[in-house]
N, C-alpha and C. Protein backbone atom coordinates (compact mmCIF):
# COMPACT_ATOMS: atom_id res chain seq x y z
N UNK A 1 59.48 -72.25 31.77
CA UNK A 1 59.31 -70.81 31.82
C UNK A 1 58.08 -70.43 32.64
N UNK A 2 57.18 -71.59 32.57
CA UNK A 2 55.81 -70.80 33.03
C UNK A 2 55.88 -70.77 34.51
N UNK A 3 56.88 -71.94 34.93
CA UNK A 3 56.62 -72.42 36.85
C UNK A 3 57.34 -71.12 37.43
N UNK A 4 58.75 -70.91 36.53
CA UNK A 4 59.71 -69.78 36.62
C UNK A 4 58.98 -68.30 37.01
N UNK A 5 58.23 -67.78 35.98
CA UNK A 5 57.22 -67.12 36.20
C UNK A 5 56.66 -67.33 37.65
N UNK A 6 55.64 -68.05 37.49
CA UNK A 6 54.76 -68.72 38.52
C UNK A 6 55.59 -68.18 39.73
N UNK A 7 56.82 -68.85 40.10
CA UNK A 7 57.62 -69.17 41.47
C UNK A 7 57.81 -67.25 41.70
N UNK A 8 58.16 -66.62 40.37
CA UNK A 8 58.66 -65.39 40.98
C UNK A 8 57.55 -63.99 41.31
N UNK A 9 56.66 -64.63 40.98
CA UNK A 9 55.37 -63.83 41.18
C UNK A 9 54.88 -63.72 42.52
N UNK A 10 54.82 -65.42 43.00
CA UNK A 10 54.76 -66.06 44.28
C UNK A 10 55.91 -65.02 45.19
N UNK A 11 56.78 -65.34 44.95
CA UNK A 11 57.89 -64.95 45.84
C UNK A 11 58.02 -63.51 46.03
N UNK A 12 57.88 -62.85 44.77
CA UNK A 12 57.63 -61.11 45.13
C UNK A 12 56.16 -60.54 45.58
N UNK A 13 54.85 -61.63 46.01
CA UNK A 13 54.02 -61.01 46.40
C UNK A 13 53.82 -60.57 47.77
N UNK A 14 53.39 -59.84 48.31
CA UNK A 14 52.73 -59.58 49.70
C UNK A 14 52.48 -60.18 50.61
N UNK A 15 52.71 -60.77 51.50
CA UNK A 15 51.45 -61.62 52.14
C UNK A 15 50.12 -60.45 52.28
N UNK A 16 48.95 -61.29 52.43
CA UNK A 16 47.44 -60.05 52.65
C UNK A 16 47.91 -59.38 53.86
N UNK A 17 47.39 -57.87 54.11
CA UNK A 17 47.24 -57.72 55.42
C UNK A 17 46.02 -57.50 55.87
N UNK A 18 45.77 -57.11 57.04
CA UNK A 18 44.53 -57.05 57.42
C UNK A 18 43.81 -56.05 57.36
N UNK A 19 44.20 -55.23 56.90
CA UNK A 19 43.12 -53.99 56.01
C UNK A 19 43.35 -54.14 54.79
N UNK A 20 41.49 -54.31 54.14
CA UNK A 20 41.44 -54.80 52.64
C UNK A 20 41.82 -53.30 51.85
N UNK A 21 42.21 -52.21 52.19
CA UNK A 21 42.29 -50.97 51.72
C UNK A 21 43.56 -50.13 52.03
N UNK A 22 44.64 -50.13 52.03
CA UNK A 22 45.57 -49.56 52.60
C UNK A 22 45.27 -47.85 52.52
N UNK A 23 45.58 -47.73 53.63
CA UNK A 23 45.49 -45.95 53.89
C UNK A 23 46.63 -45.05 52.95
N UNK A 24 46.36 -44.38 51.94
CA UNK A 24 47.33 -43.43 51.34
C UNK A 24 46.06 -42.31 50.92
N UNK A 25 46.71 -41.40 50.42
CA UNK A 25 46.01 -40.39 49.85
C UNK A 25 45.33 -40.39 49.09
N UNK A 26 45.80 -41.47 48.39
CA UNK A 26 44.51 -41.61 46.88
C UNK A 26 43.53 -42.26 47.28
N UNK A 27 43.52 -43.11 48.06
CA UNK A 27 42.51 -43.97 48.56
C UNK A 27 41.79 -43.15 49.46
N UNK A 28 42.34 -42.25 49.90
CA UNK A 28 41.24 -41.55 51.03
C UNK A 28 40.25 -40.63 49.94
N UNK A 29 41.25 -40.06 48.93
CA UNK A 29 40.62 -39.01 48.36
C UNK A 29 39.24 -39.57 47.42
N UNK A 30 39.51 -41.28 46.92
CA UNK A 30 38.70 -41.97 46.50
C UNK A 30 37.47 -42.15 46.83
N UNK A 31 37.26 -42.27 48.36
CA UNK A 31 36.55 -42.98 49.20
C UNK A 31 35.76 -42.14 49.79
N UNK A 32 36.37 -40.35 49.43
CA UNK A 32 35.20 -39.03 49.65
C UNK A 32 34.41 -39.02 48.44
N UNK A 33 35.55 -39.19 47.57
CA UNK A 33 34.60 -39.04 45.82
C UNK A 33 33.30 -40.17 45.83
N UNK A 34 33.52 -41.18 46.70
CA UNK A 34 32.77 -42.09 46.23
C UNK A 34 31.24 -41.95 47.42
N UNK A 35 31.89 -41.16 48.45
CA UNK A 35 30.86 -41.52 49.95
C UNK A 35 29.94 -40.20 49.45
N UNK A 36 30.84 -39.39 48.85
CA UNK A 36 29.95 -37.57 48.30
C UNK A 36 29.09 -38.02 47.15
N UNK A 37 29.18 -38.77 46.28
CA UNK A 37 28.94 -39.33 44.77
C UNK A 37 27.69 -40.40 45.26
N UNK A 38 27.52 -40.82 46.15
CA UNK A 38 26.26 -42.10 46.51
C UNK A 38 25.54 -41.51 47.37
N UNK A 39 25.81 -40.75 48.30
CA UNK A 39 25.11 -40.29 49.35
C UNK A 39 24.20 -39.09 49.10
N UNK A 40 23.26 -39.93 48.60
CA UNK A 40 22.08 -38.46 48.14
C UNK A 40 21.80 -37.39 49.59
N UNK A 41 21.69 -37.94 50.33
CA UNK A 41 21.08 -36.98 51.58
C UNK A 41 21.99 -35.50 51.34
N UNK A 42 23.11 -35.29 50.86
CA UNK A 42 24.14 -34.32 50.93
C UNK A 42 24.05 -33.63 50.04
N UNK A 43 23.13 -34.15 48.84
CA UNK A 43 23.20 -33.31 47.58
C UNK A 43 21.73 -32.21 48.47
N UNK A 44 22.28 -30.74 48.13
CA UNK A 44 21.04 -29.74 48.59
C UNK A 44 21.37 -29.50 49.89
N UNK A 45 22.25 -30.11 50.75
CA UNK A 45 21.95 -29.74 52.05
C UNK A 45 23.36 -28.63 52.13
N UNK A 46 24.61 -28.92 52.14
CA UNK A 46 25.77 -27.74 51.75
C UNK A 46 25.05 -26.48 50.47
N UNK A 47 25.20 -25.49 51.18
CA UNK A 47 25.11 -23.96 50.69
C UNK A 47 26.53 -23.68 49.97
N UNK A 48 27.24 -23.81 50.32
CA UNK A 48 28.30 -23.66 49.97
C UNK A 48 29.46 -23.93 50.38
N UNK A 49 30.89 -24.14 49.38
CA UNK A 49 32.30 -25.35 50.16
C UNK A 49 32.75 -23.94 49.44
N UNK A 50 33.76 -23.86 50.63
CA UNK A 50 35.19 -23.13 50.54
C UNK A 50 36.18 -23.86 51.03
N UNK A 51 37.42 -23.75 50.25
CA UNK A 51 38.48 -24.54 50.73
C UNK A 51 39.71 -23.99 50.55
N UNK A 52 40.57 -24.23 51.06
CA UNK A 52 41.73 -24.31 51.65
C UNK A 52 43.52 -24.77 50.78
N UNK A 53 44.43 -24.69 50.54
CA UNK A 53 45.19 -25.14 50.42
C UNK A 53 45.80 -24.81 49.40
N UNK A 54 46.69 -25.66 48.76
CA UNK A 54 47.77 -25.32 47.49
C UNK A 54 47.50 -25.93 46.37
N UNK A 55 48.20 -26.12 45.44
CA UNK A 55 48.38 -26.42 44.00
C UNK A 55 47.18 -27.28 43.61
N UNK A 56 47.35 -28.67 44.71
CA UNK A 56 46.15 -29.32 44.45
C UNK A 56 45.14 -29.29 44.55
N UNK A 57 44.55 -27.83 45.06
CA UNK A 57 42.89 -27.30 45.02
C UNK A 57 42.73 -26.28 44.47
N UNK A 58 43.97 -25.61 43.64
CA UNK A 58 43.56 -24.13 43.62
C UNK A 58 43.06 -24.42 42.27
N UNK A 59 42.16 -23.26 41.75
CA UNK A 59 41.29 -23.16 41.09
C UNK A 59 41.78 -21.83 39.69
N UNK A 60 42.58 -21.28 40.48
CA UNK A 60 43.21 -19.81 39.55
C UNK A 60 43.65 -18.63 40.45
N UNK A 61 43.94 -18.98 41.95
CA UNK A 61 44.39 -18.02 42.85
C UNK A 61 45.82 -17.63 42.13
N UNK A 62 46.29 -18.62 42.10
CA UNK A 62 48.09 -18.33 41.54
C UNK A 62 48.02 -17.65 40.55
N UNK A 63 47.02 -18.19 39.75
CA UNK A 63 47.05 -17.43 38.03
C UNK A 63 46.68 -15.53 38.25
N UNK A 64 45.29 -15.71 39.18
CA UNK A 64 45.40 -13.85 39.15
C UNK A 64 46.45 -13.34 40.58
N UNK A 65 46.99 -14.20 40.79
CA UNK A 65 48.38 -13.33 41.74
C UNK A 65 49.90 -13.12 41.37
N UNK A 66 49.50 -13.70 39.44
CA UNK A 66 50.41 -13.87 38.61
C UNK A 66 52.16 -14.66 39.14
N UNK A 67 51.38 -15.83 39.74
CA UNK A 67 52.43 -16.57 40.61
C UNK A 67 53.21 -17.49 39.21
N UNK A 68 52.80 -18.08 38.38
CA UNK A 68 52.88 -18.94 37.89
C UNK A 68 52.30 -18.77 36.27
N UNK A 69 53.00 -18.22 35.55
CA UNK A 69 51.85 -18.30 34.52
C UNK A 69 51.98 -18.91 33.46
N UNK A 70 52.73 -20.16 33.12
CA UNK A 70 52.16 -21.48 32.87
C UNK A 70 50.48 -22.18 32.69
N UNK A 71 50.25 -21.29 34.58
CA UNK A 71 48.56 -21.88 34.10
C UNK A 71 47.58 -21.60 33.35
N UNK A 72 48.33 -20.28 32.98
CA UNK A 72 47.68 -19.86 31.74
C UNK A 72 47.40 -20.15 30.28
N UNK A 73 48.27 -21.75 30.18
CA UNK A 73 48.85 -21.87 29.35
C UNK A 73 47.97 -23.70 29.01
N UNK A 74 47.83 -23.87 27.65
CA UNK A 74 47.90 -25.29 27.45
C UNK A 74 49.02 -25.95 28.06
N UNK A 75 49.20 -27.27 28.62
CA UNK A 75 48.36 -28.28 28.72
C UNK A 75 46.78 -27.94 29.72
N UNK A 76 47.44 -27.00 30.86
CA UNK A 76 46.28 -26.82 32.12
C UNK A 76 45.24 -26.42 31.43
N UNK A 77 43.92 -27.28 31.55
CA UNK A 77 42.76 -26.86 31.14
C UNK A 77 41.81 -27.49 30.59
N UNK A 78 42.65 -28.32 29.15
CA UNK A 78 42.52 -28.54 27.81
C UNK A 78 41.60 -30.03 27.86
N UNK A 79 41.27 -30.47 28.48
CA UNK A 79 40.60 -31.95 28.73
C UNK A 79 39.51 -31.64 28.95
N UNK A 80 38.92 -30.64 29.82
CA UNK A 80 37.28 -30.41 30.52
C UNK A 80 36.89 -29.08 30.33
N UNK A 81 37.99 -28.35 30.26
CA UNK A 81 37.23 -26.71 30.25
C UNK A 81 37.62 -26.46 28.65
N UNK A 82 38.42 -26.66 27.74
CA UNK A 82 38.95 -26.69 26.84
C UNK A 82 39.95 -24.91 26.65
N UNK A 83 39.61 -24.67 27.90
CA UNK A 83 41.00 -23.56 27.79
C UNK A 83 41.99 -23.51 29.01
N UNK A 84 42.60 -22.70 29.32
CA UNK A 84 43.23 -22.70 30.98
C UNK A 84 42.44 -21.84 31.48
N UNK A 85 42.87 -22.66 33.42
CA UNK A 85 41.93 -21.84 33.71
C UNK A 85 42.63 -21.66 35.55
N UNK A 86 43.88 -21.79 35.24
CA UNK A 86 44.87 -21.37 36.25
C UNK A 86 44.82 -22.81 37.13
N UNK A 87 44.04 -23.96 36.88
CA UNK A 87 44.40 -25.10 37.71
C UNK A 87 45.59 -25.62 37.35
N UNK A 88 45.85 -26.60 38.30
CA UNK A 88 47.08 -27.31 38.29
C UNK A 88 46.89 -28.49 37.51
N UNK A 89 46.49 -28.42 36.66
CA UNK A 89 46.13 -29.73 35.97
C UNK A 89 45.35 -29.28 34.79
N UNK A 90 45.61 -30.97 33.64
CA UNK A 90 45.03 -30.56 32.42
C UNK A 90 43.45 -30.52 32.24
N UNK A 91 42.59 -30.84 33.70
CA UNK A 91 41.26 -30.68 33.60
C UNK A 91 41.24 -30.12 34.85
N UNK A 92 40.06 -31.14 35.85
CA UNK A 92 39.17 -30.80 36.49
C UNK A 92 39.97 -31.05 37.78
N UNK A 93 40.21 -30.03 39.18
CA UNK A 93 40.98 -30.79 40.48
C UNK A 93 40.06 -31.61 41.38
N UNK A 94 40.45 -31.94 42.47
CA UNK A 94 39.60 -32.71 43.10
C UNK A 94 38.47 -31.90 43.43
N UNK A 95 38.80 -30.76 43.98
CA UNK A 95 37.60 -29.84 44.32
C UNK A 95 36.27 -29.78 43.39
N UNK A 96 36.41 -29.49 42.12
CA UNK A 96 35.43 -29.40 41.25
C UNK A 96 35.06 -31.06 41.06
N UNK A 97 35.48 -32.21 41.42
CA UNK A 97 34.17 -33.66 41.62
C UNK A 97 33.61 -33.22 42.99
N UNK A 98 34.35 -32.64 43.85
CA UNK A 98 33.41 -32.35 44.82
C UNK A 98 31.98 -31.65 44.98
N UNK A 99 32.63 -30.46 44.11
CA UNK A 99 31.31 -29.37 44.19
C UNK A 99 30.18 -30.06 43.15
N UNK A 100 30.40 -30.81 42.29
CA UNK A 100 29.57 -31.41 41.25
C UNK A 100 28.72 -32.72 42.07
N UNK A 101 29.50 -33.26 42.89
CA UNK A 101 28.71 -34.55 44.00
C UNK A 101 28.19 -33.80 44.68
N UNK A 102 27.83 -32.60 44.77
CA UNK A 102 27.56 -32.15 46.01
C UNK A 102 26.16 -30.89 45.16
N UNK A 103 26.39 -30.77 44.08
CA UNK A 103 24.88 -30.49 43.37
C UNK A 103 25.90 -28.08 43.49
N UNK A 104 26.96 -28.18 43.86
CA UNK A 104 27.02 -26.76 43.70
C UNK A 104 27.84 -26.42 42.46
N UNK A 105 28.18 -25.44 41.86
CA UNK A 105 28.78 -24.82 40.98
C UNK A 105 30.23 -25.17 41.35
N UNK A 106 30.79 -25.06 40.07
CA UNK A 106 32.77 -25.08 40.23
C UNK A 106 32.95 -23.59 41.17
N UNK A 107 33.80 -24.08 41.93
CA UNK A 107 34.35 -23.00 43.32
C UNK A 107 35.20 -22.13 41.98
N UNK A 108 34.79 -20.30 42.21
CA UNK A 108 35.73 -19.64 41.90
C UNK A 108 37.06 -19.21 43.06
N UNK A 109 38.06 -18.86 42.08
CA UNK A 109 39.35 -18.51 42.90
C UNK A 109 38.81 -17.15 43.59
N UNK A 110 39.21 -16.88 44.81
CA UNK A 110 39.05 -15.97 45.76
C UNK A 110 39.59 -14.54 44.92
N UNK A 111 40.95 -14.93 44.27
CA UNK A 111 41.42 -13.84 44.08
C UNK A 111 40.62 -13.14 42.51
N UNK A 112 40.41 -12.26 42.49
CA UNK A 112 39.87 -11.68 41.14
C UNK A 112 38.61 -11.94 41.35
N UNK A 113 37.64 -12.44 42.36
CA UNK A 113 36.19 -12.37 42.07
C UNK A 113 35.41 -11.48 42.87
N UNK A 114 34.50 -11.10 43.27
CA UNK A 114 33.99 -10.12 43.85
C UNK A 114 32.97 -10.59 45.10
N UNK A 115 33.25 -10.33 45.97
CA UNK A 115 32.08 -11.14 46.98
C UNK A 115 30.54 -11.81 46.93
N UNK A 116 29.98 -10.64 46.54
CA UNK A 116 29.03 -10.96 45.70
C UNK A 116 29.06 -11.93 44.85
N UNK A 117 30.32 -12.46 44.17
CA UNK A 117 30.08 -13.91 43.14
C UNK A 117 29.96 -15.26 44.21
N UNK A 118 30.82 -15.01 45.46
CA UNK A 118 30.75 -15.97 46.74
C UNK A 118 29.94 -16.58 47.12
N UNK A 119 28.86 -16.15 47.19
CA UNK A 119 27.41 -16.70 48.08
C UNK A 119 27.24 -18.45 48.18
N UNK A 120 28.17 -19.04 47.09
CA UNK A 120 28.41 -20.72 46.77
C UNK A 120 29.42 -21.03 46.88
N UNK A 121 30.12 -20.17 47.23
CA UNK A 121 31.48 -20.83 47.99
C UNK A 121 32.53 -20.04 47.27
N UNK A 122 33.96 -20.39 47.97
CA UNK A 122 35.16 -20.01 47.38
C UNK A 122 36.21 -20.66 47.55
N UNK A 123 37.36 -20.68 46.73
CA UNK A 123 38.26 -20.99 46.87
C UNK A 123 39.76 -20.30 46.99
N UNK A 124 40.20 -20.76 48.25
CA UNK A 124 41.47 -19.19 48.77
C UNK A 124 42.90 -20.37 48.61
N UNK A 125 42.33 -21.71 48.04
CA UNK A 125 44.10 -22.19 47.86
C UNK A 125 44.58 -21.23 46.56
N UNK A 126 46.03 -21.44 47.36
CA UNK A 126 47.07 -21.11 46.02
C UNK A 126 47.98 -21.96 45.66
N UNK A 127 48.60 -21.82 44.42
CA UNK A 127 49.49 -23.30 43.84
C UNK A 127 50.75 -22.70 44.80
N UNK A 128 51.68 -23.32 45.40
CA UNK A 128 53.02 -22.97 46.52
C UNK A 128 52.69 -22.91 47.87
N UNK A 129 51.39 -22.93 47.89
CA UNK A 129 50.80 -22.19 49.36
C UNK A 129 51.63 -23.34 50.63
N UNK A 130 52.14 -22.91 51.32
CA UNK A 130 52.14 -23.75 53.00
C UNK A 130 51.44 -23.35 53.79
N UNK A 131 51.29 -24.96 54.67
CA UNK A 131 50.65 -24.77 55.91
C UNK A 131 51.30 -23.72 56.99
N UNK A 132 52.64 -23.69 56.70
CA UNK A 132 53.42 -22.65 57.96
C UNK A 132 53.63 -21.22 57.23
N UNK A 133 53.07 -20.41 58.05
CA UNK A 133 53.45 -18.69 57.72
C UNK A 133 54.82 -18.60 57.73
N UNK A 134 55.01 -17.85 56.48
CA UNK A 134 56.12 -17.34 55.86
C UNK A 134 57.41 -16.70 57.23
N UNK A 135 56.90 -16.40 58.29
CA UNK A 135 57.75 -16.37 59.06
C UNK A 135 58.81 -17.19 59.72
N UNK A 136 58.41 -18.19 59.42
CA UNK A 136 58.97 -19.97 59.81
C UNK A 136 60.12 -19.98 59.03
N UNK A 137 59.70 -19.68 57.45
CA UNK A 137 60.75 -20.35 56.42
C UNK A 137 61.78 -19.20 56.13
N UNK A 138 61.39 -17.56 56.82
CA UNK A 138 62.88 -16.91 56.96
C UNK A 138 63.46 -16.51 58.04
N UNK A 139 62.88 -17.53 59.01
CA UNK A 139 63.69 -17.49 60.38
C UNK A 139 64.87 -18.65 59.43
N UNK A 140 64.77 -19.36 58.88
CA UNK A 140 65.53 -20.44 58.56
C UNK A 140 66.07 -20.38 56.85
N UNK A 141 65.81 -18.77 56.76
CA UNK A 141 66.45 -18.53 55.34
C UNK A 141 65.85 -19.32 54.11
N UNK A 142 64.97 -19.68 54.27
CA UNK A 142 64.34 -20.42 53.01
C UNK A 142 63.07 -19.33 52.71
N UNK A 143 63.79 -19.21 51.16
CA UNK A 143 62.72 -18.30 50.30
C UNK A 143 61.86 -19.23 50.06
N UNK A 144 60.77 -18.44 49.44
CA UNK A 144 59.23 -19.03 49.37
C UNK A 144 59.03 -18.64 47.98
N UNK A 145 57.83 -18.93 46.88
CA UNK A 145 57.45 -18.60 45.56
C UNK A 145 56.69 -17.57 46.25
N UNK A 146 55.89 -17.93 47.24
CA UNK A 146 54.59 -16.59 47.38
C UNK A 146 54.55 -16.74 49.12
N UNK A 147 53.50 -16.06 49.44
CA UNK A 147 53.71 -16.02 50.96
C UNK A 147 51.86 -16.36 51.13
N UNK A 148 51.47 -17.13 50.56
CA UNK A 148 50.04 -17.42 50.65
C UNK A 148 49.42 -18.34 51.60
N UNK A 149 50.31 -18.56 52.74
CA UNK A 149 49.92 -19.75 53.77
C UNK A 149 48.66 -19.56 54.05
N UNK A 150 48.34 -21.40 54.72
CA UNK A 150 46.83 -21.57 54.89
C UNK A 150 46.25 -20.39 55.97
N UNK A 151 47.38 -19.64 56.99
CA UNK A 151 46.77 -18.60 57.85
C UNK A 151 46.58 -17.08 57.12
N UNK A 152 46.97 -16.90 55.68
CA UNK A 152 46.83 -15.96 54.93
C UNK A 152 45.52 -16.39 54.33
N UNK A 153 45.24 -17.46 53.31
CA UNK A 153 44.07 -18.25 53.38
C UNK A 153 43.07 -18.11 53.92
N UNK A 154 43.40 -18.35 55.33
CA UNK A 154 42.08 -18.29 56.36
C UNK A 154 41.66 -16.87 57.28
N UNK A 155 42.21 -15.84 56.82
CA UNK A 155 42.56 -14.18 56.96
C UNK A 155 41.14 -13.70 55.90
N UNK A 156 41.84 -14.15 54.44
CA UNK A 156 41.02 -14.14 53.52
C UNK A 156 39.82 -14.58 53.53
N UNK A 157 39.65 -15.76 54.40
CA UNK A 157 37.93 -16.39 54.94
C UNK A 157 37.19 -15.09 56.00
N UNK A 158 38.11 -14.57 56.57
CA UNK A 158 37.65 -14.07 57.56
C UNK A 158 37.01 -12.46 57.20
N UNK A 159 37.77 -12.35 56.45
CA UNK A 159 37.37 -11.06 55.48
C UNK A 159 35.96 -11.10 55.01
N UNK A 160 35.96 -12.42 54.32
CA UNK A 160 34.54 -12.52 53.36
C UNK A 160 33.53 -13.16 54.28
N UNK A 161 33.56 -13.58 54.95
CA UNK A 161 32.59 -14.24 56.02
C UNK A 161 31.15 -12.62 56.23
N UNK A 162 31.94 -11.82 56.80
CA UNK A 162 30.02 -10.90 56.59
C UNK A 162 29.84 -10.57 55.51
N UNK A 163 30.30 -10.45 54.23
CA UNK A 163 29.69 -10.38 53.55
C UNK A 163 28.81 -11.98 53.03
N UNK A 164 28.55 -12.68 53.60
CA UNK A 164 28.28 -13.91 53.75
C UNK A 164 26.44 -13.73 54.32
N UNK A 165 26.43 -12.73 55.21
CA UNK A 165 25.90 -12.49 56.06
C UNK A 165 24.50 -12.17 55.55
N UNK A 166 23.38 -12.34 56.16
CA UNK A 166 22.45 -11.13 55.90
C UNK A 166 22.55 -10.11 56.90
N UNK A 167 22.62 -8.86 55.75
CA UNK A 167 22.44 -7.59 56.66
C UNK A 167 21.80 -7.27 56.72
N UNK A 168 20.40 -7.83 56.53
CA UNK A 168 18.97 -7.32 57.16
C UNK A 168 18.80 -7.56 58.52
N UNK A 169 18.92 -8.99 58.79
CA UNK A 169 18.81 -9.41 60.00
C UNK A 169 20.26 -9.82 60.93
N UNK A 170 21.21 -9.69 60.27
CA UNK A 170 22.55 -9.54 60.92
C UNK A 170 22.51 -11.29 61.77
N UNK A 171 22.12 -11.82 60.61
CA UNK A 171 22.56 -13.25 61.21
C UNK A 171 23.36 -13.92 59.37
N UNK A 172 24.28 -15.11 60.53
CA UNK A 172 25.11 -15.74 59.47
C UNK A 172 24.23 -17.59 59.43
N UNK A 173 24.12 -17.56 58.44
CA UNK A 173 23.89 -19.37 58.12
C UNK A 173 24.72 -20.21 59.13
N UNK A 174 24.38 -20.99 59.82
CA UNK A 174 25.25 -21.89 60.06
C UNK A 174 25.85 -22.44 59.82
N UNK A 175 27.60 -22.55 60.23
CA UNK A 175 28.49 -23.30 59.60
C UNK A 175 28.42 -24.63 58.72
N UNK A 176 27.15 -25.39 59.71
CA UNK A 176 26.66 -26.73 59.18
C UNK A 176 26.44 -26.64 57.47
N UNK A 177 25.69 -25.83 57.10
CA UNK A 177 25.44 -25.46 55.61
C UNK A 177 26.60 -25.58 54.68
N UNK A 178 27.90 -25.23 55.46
CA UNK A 178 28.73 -24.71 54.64
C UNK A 178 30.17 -25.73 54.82
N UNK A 179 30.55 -26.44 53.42
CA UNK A 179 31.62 -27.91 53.48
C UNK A 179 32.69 -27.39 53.17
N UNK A 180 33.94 -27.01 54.53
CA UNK A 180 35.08 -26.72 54.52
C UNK A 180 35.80 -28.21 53.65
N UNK A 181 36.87 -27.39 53.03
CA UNK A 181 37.75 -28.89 52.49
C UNK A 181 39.09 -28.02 52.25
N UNK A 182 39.79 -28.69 53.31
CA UNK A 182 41.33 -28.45 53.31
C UNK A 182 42.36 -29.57 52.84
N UNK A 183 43.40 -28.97 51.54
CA UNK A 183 43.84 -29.96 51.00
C UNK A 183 45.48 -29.22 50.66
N UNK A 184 46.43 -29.25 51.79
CA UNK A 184 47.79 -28.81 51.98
C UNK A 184 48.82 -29.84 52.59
């Protein structure tokens, strides 16, 4: 039994290849958590991350655009925040290890907050969101849950950007300050 074993373990393994890390998503997403998480120079230097995308970054856009309201709901929440809090998940998304490696506050959802809460960033994903404007998917008859694409998204950046601003001196921070993260 044991060689039996042995032989079929052998026979269904891999040969190595030559990258000790294979490229997929989790591994990339790993390997920010881990380069953001060691790399002190970065903690203090980002002002603020706004980001981008759907289900897997949003924060509670869906929940106050009443897309979905599930997220309102246990399980989403119940592990780290101990209530819901419109994420896609029963705790924390990738975004919030980010903003925490990175020394800033959990990103609020764009929708329902007030500019003024912005000054540390925001978050304009929504849970359904696509990369292609809603015009794409009814040239080709395909309904959508919401029409929140990343160019609706990035409309919404464009909006809040002077209030970003100082209006004393009518200058903006440099982009450098500020850690885009797009995740669609």
């Amino acid at each position: 039994m044991h060689s039996f074993l042995h032989n079929s373990i052998m026979a269904s393994s891999v040969p190595p290849s030559s990258s000790p890390l294979p490229l997929n998503f989790n591994n990339v997403i790993i390997v920010c958590i881990v380069l953001l998480t060691t790399a002190n120079p970065v903690l203090g230097y980002y002002k603020s991350i706004f980001s981008f995308g759907d289900s897997l970054a949003d924060t509670g856009n869906a929940l106050y655009a009443q897309l979905d309201e599930n997220v309102s709901k246990f399980p989403y929440g119940e592990t780290y925040f101990r209530r819901a809090t419109g994420r896609f998940s029963d705790g924390r998304v990738v975004l919030d290890f980010i903003a925490q490696a990175v020394g800033l506050p959990l990103l609020p959802p764009y929708l329902g907050t007030s500019p003024k809460d912005l000054q540390q960033g925001a978050n304009f994903a929504v849970g359904g969101a696509t990369a292609l404007d809603a015009f794409f998917f009814e040239e080709r008859k395909i309904v959508l849950p919401t029409n929140y694409s990343l160019g609706v998204q990035l409309e919404w950046f464009k909006q809040l950007l002077p209030s970003l601003c100082n209006t004393s001196s009518s200058t903006c921070p440099p982009l450098s300050f500020f850690f885009f993260f797009f995740l669609i």
